[in-house]
Protein backbone atom coordinates (compact mmCIF):
# COMPACT_ATOMS: atom_id res chain seq x y z
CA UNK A 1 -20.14 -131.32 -18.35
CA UNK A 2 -22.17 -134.23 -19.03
CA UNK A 3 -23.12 -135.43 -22.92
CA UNK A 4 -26.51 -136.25 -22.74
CA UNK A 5 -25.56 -138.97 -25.30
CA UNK A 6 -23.53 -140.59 -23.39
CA UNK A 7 -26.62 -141.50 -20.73
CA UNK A 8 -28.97 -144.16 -23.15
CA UNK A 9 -31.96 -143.56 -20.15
CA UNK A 10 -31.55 -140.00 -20.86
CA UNK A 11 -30.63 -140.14 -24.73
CA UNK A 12 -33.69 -141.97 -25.04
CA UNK A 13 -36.40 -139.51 -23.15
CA UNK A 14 -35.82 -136.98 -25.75
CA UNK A 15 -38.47 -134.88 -26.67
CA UNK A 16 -39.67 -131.40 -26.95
CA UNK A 17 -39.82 -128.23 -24.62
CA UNK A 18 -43.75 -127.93 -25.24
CA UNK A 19 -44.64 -131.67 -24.46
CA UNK A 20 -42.75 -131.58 -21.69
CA UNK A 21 -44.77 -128.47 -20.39
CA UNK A 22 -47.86 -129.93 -20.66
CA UNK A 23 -50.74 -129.50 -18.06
CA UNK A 24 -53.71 -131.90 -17.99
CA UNK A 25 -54.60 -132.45 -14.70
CA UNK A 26 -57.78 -130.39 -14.61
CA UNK A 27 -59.84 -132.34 -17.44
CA UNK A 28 -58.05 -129.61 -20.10
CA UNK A 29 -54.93 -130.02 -21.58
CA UNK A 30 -52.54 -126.23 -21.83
CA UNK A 31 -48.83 -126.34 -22.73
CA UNK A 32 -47.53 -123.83 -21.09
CA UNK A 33 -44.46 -123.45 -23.92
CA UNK A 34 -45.13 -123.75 -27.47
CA UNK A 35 -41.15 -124.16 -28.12
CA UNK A 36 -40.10 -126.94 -29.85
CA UNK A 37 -36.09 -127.22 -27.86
CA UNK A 38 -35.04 -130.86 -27.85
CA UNK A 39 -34.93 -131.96 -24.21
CA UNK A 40 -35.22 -134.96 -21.57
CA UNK A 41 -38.30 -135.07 -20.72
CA UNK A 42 -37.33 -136.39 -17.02
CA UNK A 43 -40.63 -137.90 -16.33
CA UNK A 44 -40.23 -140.39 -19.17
CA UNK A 45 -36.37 -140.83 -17.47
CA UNK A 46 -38.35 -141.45 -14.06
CA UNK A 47 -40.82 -144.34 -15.35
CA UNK A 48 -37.63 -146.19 -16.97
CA UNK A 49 -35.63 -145.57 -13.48
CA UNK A 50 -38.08 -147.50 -11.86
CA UNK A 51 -38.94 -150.35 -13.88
CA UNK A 52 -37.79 -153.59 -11.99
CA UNK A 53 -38.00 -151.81 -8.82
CA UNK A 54 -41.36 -153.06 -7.66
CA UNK A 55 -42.10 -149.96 -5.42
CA UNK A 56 -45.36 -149.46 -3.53
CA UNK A 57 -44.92 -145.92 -4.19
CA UNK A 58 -43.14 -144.05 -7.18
CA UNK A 59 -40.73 -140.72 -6.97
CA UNK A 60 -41.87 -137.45 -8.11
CA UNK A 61 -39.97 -136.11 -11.18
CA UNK A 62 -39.31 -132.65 -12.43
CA UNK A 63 -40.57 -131.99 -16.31
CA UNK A 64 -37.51 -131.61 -18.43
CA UNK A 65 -34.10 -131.36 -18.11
CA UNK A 66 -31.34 -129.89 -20.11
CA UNK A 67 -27.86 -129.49 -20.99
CA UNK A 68 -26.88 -126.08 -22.79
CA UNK A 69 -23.91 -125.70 -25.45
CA UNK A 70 -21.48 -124.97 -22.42
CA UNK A 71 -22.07 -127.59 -20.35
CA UNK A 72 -24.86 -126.13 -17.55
CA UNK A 73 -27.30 -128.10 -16.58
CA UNK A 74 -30.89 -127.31 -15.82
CA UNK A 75 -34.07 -128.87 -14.51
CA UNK A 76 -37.45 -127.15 -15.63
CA UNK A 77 -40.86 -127.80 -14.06
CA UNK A 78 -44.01 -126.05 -15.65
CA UNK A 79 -46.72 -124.77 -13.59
CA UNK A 80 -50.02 -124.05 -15.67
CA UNK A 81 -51.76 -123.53 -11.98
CA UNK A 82 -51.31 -121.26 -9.11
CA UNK A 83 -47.63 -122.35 -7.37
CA UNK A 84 -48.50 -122.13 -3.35
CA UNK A 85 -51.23 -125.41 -3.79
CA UNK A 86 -48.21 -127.44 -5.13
CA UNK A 87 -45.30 -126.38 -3.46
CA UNK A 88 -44.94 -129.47 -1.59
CA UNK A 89 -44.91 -131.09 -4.76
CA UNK A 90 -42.44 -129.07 -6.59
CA UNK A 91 -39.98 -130.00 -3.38
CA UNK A 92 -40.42 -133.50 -3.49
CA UNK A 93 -40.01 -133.36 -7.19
CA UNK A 94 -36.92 -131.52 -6.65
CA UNK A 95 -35.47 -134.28 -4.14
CA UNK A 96 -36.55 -137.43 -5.82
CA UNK A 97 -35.61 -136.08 -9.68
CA UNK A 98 -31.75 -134.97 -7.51
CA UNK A 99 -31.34 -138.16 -6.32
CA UNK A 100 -32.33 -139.57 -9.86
CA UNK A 101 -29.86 -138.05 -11.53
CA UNK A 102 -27.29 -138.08 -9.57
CA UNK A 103 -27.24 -141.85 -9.66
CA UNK A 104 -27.69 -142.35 -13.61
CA UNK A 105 -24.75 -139.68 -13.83
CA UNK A 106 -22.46 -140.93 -10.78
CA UNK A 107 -22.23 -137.40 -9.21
CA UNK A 108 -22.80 -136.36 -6.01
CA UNK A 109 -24.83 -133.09 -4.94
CA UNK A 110 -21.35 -131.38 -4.71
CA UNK A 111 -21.61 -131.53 -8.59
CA UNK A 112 -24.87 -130.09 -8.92
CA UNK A 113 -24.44 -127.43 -6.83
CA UNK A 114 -21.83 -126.17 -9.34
CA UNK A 115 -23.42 -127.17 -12.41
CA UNK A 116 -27.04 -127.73 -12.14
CA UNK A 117 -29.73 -124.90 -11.69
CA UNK A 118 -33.62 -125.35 -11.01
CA UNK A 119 -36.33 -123.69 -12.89
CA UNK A 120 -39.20 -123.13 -12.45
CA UNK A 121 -41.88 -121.74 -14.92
CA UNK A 122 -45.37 -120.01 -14.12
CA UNK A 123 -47.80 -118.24 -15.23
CA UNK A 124 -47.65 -115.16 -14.31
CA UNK A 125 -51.65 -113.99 -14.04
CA UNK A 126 -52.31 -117.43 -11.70
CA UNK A 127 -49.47 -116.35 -9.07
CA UNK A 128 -49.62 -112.69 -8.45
CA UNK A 129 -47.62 -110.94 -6.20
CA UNK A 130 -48.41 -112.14 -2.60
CA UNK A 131 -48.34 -110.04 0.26
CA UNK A 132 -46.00 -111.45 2.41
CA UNK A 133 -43.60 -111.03 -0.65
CA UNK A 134 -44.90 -107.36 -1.16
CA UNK A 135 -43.97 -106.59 2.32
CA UNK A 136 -41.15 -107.91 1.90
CA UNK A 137 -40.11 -105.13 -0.95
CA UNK A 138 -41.48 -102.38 0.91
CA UNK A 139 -45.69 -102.86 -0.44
CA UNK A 140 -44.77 -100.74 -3.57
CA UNK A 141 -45.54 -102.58 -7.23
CA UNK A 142 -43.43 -100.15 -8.75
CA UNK A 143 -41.26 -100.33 -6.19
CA UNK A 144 -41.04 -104.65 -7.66
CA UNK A 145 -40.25 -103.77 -11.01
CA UNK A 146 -37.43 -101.63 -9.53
CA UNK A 147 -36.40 -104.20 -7.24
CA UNK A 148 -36.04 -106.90 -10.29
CA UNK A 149 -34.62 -105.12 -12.64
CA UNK A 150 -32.11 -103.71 -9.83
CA UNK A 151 -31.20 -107.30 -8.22
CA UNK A 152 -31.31 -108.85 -11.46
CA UNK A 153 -29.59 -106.66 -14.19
CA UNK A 154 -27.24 -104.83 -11.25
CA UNK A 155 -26.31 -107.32 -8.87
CA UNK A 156 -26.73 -110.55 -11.58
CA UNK A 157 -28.60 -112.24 -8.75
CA UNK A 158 -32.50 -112.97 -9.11
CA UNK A 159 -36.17 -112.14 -7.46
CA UNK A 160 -36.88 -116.36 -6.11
CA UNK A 161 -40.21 -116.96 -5.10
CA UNK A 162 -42.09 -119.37 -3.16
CA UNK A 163 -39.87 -120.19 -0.88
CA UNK A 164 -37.66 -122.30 -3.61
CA UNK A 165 -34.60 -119.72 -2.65
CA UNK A 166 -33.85 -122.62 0.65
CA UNK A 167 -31.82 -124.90 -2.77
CA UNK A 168 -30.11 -122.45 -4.29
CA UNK A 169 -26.37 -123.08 -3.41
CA UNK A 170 -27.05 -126.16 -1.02
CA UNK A 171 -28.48 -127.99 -4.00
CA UNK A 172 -27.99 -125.85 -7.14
CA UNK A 173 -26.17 -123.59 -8.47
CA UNK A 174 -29.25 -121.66 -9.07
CA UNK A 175 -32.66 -121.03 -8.68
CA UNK A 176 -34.91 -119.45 -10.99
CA UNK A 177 -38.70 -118.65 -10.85
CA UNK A 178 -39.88 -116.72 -13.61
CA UNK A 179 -42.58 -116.55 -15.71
CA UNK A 180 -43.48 -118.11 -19.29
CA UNK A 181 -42.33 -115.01 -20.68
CA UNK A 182 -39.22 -114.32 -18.98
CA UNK A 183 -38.38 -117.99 -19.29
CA UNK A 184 -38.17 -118.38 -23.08
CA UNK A 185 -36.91 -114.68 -23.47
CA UNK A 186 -34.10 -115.25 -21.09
CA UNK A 187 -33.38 -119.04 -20.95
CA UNK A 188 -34.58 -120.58 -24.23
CA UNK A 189 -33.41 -117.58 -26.83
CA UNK A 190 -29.91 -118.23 -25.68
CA UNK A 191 -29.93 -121.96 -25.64
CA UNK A 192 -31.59 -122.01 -29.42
């Protein structure tokens, strides 16, 4: 477990769950949280990384990050947008913000893959269903809900999408793609 304190780069980059979902790339600006959960906002963590480096081109960097009350860690990335157009993006951010913390805390990826888990939060009426992943549960949408609720409640595993199921347990511990909802209903009510 890792005190967040202890880390003045991360201490520092404190802020809150809803300005760290923020989306203004399309001339708009949309939080896609309204909570107000203290975290690191790991962009702010990124900038400060890289001061003094003098780099022709700068990492990508995950939203937030977060330590709960007993010790697990999590990084968060927001999507306002539909997923698929930025899933390159989301990987590099996962790599570069990895490698970023692994360094400020001294741990290798052996550590994260037992204490770290990835999240990622959309919205759910921008990234329907696709179907090459409605194939894959038989082209029902009842037969989904079944499906989640089955593999998630039942068998304490979860539904990944977008191809982001590749990191779970070489990277994380975990990976989670759910929706705004599920997100702060799941995640954030227990961490509060």
């Amino acid at each position: 477990m890792i005190d967040v304190k202890n880390f003045p780069i991360l201490n520092d980059s404190i802020c809150s769950l809803k300005e760290t979902s923020k989306d203004d790339h399309d001339g708009t600006v949309c939080y896609v949280t309204d909570l107000m959960l203290p975290v690191v906002n790991f962009d702010t963590v990124k900038k400060k990384y890289v001061q003094g480096l003098k780099l022709s081109e700068f990492p990508a960097s995950n939203d937030a990050f977060y330590v709960s009350n007993d010790g697990e860690m999590y990084f968060i990335e927001f999507k306002a947008g539909k997923v698929e157009e930025k899933i390159h993006q989301i990987r590099r951010k996962i790599f570069d913000s990895l490698l970023i913390l692994t360094d400020i805390i001294s741990a290798g990826v052996s550590s994260t893959r037992q204490n770290l888990s990835f999240i990622l939060v959309y919205i759910e009426a921008k990234n329907p269903i696709t179907e090459t992943e409605r194939e894959k549960m038989q082209n029902s949408p009842s037969r989904t809900k079944i499906d989640e609720y089955f593999v998630e409640k039942k068998a304490r595993g979860n539904f990944i999408r977008f191809g982001l199921k590749r990191f779970e347990k070489l990277y994380f511990k975990n990976v989670f793609t759910v929706t705004k909802e599920k997100f702060e209903n799941d995640f954030v009510k227990n961490w509060s």
